[in-house]
C-alpha atoms as a PDB file:
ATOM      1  CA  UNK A   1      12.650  51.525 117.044  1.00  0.00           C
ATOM      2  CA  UNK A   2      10.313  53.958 115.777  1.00  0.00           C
ATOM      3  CA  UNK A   3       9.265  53.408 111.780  1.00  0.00           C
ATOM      4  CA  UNK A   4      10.150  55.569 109.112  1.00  0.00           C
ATOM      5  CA  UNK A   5       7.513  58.980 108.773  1.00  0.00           C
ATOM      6  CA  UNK A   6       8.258  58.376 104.737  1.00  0.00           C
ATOM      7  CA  UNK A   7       7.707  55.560 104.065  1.00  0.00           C
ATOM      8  CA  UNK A   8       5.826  54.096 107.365  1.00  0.00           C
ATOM      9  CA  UNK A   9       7.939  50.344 106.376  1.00  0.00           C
ATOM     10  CA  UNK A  10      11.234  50.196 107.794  1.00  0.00           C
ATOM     11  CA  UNK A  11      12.714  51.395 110.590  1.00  0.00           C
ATOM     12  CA  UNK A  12      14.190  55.335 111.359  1.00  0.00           C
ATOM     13  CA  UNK A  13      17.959  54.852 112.231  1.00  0.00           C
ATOM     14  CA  UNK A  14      19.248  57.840 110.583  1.00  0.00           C
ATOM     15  CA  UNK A  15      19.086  61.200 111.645  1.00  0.00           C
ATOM     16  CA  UNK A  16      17.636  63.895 108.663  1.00  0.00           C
ATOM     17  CA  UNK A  17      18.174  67.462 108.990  1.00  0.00           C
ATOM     18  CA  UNK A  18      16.179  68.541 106.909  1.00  0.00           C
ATOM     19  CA  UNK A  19      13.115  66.347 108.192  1.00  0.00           C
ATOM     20  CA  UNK A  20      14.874  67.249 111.366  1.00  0.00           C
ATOM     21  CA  UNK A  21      14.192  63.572 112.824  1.00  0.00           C
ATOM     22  CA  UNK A  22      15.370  60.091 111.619  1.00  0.00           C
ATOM     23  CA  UNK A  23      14.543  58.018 108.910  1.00  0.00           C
ATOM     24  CA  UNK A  24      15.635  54.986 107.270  1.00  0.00           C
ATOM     25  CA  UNK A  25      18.890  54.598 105.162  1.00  0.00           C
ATOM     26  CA  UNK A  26      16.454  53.676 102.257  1.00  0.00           C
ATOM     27  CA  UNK A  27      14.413  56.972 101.778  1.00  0.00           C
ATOM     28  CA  UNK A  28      17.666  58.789 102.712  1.00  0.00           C
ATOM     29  CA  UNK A  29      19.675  57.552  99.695  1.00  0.00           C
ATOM     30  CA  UNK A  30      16.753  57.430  97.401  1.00  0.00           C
ATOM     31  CA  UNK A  31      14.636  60.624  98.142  1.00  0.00           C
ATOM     32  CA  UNK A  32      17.871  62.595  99.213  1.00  0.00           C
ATOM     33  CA  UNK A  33      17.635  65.892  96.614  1.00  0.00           C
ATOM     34  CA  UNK A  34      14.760  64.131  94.966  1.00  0.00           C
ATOM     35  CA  UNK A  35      11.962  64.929  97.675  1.00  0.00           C
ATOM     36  CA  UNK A  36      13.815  66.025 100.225  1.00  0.00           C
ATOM     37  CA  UNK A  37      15.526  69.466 100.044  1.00  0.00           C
ATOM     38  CA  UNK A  38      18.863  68.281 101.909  1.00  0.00           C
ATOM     39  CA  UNK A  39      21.253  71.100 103.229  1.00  0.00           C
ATOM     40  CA  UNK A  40      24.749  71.153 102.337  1.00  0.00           C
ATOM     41  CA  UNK A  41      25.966  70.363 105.548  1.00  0.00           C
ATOM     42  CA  UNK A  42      24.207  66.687 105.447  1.00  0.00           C
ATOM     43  CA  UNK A  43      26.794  64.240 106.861  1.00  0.00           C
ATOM     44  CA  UNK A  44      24.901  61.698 104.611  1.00  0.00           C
ATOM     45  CA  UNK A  45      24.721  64.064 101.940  1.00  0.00           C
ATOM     46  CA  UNK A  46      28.175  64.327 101.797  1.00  0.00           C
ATOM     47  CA  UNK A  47      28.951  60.845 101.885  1.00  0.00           C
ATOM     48  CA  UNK A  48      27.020  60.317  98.857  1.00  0.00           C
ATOM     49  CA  UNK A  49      28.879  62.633  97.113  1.00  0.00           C
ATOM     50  CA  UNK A  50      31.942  61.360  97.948  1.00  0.00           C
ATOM     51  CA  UNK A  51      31.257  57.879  96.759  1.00  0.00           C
ATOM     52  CA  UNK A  52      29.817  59.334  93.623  1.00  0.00           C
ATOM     53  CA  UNK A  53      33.128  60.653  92.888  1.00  0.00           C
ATOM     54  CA  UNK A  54      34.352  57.319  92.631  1.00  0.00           C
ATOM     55  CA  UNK A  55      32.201  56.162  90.428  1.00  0.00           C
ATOM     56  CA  UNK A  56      33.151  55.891  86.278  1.00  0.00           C
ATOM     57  CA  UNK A  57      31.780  58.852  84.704  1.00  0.00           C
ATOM     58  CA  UNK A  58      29.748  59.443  82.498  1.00  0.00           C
ATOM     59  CA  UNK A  59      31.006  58.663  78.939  1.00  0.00           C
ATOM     60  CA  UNK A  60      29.266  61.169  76.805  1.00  0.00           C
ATOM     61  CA  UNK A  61      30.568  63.722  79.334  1.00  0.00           C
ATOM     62  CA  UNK A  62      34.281  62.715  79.234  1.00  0.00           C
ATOM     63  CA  UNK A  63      33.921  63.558  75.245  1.00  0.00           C
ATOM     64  CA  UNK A  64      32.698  67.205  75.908  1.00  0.00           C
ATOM     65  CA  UNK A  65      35.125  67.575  78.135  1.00  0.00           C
ATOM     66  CA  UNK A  66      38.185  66.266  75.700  1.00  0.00           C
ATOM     67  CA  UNK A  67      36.816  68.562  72.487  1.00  0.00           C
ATOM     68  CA  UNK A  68      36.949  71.862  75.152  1.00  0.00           C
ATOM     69  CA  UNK A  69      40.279  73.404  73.723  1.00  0.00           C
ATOM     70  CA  UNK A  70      43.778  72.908  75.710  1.00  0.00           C
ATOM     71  CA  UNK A  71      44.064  76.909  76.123  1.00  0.00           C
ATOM     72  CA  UNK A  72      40.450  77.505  76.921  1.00  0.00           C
ATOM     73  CA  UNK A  73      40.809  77.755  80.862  1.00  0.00           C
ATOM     74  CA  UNK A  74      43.725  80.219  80.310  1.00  0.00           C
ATOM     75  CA  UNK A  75      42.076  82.864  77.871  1.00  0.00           C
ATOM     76  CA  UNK A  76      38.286  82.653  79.339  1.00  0.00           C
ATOM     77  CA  UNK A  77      39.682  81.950  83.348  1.00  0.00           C
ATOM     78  CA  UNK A  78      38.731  85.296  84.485  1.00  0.00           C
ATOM     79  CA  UNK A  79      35.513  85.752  82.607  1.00  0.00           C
ATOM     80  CA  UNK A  80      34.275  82.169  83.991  1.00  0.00           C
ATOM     81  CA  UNK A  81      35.525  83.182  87.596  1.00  0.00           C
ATOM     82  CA  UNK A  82      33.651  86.666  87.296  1.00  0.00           C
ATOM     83  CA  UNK A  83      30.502  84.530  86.154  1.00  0.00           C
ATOM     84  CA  UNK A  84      31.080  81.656  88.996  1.00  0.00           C
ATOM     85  CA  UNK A  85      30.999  84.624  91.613  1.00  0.00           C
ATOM     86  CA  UNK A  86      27.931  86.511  90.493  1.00  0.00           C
ATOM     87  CA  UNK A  87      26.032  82.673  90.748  1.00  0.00           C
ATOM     88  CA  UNK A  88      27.553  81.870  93.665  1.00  0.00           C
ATOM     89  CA  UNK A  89      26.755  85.563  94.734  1.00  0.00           C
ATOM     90  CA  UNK A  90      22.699  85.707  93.497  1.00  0.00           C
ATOM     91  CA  UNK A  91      22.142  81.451  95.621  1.00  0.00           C
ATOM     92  CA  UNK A  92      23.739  83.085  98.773  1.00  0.00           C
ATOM     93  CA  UNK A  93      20.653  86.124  98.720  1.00  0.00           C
ATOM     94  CA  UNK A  94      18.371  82.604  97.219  1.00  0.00           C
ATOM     95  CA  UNK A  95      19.316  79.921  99.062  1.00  0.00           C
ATOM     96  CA  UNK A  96      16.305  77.976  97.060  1.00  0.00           C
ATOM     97  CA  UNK A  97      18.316  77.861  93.704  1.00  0.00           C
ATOM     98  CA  UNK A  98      19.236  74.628  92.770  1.00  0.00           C
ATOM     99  CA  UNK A  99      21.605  72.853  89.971  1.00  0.00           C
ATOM    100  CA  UNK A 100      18.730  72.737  87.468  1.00  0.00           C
ATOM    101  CA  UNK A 101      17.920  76.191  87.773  1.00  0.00           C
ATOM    102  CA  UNK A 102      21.834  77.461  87.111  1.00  0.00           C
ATOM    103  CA  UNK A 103      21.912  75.371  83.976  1.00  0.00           C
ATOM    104  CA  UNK A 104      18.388  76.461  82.771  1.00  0.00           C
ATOM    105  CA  UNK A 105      19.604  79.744  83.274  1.00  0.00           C
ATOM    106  CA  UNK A 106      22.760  79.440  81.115  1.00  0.00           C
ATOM    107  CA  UNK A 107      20.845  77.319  78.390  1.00  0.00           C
ATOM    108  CA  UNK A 108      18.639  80.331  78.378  1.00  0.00           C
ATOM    109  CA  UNK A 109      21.257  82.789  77.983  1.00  0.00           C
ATOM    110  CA  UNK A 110      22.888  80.466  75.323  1.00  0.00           C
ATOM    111  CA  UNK A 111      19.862  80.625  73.144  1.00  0.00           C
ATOM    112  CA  UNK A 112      19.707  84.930  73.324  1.00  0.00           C
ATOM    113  CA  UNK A 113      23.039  84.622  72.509  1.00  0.00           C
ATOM    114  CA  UNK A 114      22.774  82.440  69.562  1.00  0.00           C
ATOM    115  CA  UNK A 115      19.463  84.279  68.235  1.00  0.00           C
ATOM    116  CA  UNK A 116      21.727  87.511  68.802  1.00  0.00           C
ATOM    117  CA  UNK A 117      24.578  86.285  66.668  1.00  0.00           C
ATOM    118  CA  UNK A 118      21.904  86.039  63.734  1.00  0.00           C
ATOM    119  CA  UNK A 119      21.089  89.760  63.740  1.00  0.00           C
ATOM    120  CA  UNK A 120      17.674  89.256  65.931  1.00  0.00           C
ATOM    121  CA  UNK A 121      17.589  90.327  69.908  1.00  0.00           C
ATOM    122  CA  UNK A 122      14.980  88.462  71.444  1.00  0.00           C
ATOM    123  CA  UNK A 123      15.328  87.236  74.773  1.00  0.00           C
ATOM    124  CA  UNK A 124      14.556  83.546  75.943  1.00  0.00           C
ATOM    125  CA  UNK A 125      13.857  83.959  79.383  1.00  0.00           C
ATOM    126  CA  UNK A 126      13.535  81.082  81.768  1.00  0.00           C
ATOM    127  CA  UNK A 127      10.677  80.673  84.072  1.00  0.00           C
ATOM    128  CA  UNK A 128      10.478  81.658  87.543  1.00  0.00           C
ATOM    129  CA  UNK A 129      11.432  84.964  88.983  1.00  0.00           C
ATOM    130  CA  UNK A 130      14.559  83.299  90.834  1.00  0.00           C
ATOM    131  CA  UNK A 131      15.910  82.373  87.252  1.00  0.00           C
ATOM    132  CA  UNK A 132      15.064  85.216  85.500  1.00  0.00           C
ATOM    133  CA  UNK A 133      17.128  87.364  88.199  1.00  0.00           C
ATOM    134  CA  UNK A 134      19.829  85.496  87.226  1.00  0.00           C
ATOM    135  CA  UNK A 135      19.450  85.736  83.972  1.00  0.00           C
ATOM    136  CA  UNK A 136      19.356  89.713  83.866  1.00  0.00           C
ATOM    137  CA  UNK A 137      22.355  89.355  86.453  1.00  0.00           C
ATOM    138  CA  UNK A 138      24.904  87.222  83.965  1.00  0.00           C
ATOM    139  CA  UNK A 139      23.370  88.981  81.329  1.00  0.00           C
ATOM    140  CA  UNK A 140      24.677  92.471  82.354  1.00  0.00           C
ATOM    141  CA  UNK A 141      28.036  90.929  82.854  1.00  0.00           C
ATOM    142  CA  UNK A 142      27.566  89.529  79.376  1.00  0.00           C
ATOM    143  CA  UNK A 143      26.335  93.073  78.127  1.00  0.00           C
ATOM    144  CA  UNK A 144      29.437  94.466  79.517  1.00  0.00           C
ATOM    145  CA  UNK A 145      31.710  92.168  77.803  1.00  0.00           C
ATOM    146  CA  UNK A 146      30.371  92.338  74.909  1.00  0.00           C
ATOM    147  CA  UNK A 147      30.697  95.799  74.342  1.00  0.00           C
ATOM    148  CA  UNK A 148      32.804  97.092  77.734  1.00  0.00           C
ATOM    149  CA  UNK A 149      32.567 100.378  78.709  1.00  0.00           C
ATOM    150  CA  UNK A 150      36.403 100.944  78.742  1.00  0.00           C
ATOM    151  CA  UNK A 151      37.729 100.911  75.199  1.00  0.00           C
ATOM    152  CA  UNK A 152      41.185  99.249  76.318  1.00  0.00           C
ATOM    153  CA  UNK A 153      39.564  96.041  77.432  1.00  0.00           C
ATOM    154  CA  UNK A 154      38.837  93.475  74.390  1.00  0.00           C
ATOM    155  CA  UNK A 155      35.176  92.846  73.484  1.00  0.00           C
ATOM    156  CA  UNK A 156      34.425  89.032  73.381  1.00  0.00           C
ATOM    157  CA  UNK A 157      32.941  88.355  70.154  1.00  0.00           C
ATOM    158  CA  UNK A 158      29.398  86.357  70.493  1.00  0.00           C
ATOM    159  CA  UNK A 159      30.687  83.380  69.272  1.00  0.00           C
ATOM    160  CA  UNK A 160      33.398  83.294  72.285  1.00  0.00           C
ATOM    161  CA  UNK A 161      30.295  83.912  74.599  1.00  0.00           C
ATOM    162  CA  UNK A 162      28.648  81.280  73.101  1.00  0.00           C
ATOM    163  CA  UNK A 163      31.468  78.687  73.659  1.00  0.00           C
ATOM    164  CA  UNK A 164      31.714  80.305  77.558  1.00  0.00           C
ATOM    165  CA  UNK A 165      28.237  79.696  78.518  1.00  0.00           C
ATOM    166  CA  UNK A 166      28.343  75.936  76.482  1.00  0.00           C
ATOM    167  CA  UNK A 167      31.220  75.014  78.558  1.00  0.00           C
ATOM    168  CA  UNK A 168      29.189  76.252  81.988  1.00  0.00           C
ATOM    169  CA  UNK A 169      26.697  73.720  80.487  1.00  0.00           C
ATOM    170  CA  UNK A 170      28.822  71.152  81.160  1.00  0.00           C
ATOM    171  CA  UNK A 171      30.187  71.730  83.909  1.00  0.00           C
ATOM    172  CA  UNK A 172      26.723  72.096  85.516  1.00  0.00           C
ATOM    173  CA  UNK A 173      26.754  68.244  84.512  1.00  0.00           C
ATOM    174  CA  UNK A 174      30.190  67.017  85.587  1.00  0.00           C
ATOM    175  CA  UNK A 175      29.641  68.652  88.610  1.00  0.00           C
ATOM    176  CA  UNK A 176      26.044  67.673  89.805  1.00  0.00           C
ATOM    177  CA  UNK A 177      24.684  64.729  91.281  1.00  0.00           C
ATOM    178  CA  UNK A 178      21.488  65.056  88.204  1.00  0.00           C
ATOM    179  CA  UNK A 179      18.998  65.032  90.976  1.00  0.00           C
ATOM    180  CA  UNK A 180      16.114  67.760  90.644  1.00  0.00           C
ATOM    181  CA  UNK A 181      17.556  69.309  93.999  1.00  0.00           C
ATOM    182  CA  UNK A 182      21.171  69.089  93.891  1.00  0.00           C
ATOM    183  CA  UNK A 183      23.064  71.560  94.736  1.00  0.00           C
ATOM    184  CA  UNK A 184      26.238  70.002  94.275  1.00  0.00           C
ATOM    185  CA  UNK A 185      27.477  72.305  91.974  1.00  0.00           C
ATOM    186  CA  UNK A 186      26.375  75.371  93.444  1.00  0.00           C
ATOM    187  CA  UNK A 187      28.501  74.632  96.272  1.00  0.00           C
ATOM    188  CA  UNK A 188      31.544  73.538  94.355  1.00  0.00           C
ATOM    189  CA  UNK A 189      30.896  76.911  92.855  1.00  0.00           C
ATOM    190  CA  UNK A 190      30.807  78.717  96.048  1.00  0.00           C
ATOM    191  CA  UNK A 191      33.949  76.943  97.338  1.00  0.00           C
ATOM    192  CA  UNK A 192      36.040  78.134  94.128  1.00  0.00           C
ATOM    193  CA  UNK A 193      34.328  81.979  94.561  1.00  0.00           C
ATOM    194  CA  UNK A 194      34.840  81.702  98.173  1.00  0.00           C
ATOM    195  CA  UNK A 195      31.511  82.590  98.531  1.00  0.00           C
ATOM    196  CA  UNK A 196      29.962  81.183 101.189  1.00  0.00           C
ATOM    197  CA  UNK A 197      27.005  78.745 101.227  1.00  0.00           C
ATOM    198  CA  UNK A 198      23.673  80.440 102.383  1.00  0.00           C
ATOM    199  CA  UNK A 199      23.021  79.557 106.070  1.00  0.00           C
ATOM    200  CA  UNK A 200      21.215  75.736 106.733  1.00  0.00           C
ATOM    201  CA  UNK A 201      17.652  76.326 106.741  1.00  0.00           C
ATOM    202  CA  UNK A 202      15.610  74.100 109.408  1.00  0.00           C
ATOM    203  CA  UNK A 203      13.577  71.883 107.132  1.00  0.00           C
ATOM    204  CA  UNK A 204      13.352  71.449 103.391  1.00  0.00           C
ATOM    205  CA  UNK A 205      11.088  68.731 103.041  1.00  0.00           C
ATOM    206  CA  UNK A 206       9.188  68.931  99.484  1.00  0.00           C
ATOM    207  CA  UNK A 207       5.619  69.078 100.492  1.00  0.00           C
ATOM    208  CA  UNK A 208       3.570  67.911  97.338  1.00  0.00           C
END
């Protein structure tokens, strides 16, 4: 049986799509989403994730998640839905985004925000021009709720903003697998938007 091409040790017995040949069960659980750029699709991918889920979580998480406020889903639903679609909306025309990005984005957006609440606009941007799209696309949406064009719709205050994009913060972390390439969350996102998943590129192998 032929040897692994990353780590030349053990032997290749399963297939990778996104190395688009087999390697072993070793690399594939610990370099999957770490250097290798795995597509969605990934059998293996997907089995991880689904053992993952049956795993404790983790306990700092379970306390954000018990301080968000019993009505919170019903009053901000729509405004996180609108949000959800626009991200889910922005990784279909950049299939490259990953989980970090999304919540660099929002941390980014949470910091205007806050500075804005104090009297001072100043923009934290993030870096790279993928992130920063997204950032000027959520922040229109923001803009828009903030002060909507049509006077019959309620502004959100900047303090309701703020509590929006903290509670996309989190789930950013319930709902990725923490690896520097997971996009676990960006397709749970495009499964609730019903936005599909950019097509399966042939290889994204992390070349340093």
């Amino acid at each position: 049986m032929a040897r692994c091409p990353l780590c030349s040790e053990r032997s290749a017995k399963r297939f990778c799509p996104a190395k688009q040949s087999s390697i072993c069960t070793v690399c594939c659980g610990t370099k999957r989403e770490v250097e290798i750029d795995c597509p969605s699709s990934c059998v293996h991918l997907q089995a991880g994730r689904s053992y993952a889920y049956g795993k404790p979580s983790d306990p700092d998480l379970i306390v954000k998640a018990r301080s968000v406020r019993p009505n919170f889903m019903t009053e901000y639903g729509p405004v996180l839905a609108l949000l959800g679609r626009a991200v889910a909306e922005e990784r279909y025309g950049s299939p490259w985004l990953v989980d970090p990005d999304v919540a660099d984005v929002y941390r980014a957006l949470f910091a205007t925000i806050k500075t804005l609440s104090s009297g001072i606009y100043y923009e934290t941007l993030p870096e790279g021009s993928a992130k920063v799209a997204l950032f000027r696309k959520l922040k229109a949406i923001l803009d828009n709720l903030i002060s909507p064009s049509d006077p019959q719709h309620r502004a959100l205050r900047l303090s309701e903003v703020q509590e929006i994009l903290d509670f996309l913060i989190l789930l950013v972390a319930a709902n990725s697998s923490g690896r520097p390439r997971s996009r676990q969350y960006l397709d749970w996102l495009s499964a609730m938007s019903g936005v599909p998943a950019p097509p399966t590129e042939s290889s994204r192998l992390i070349i340093p």
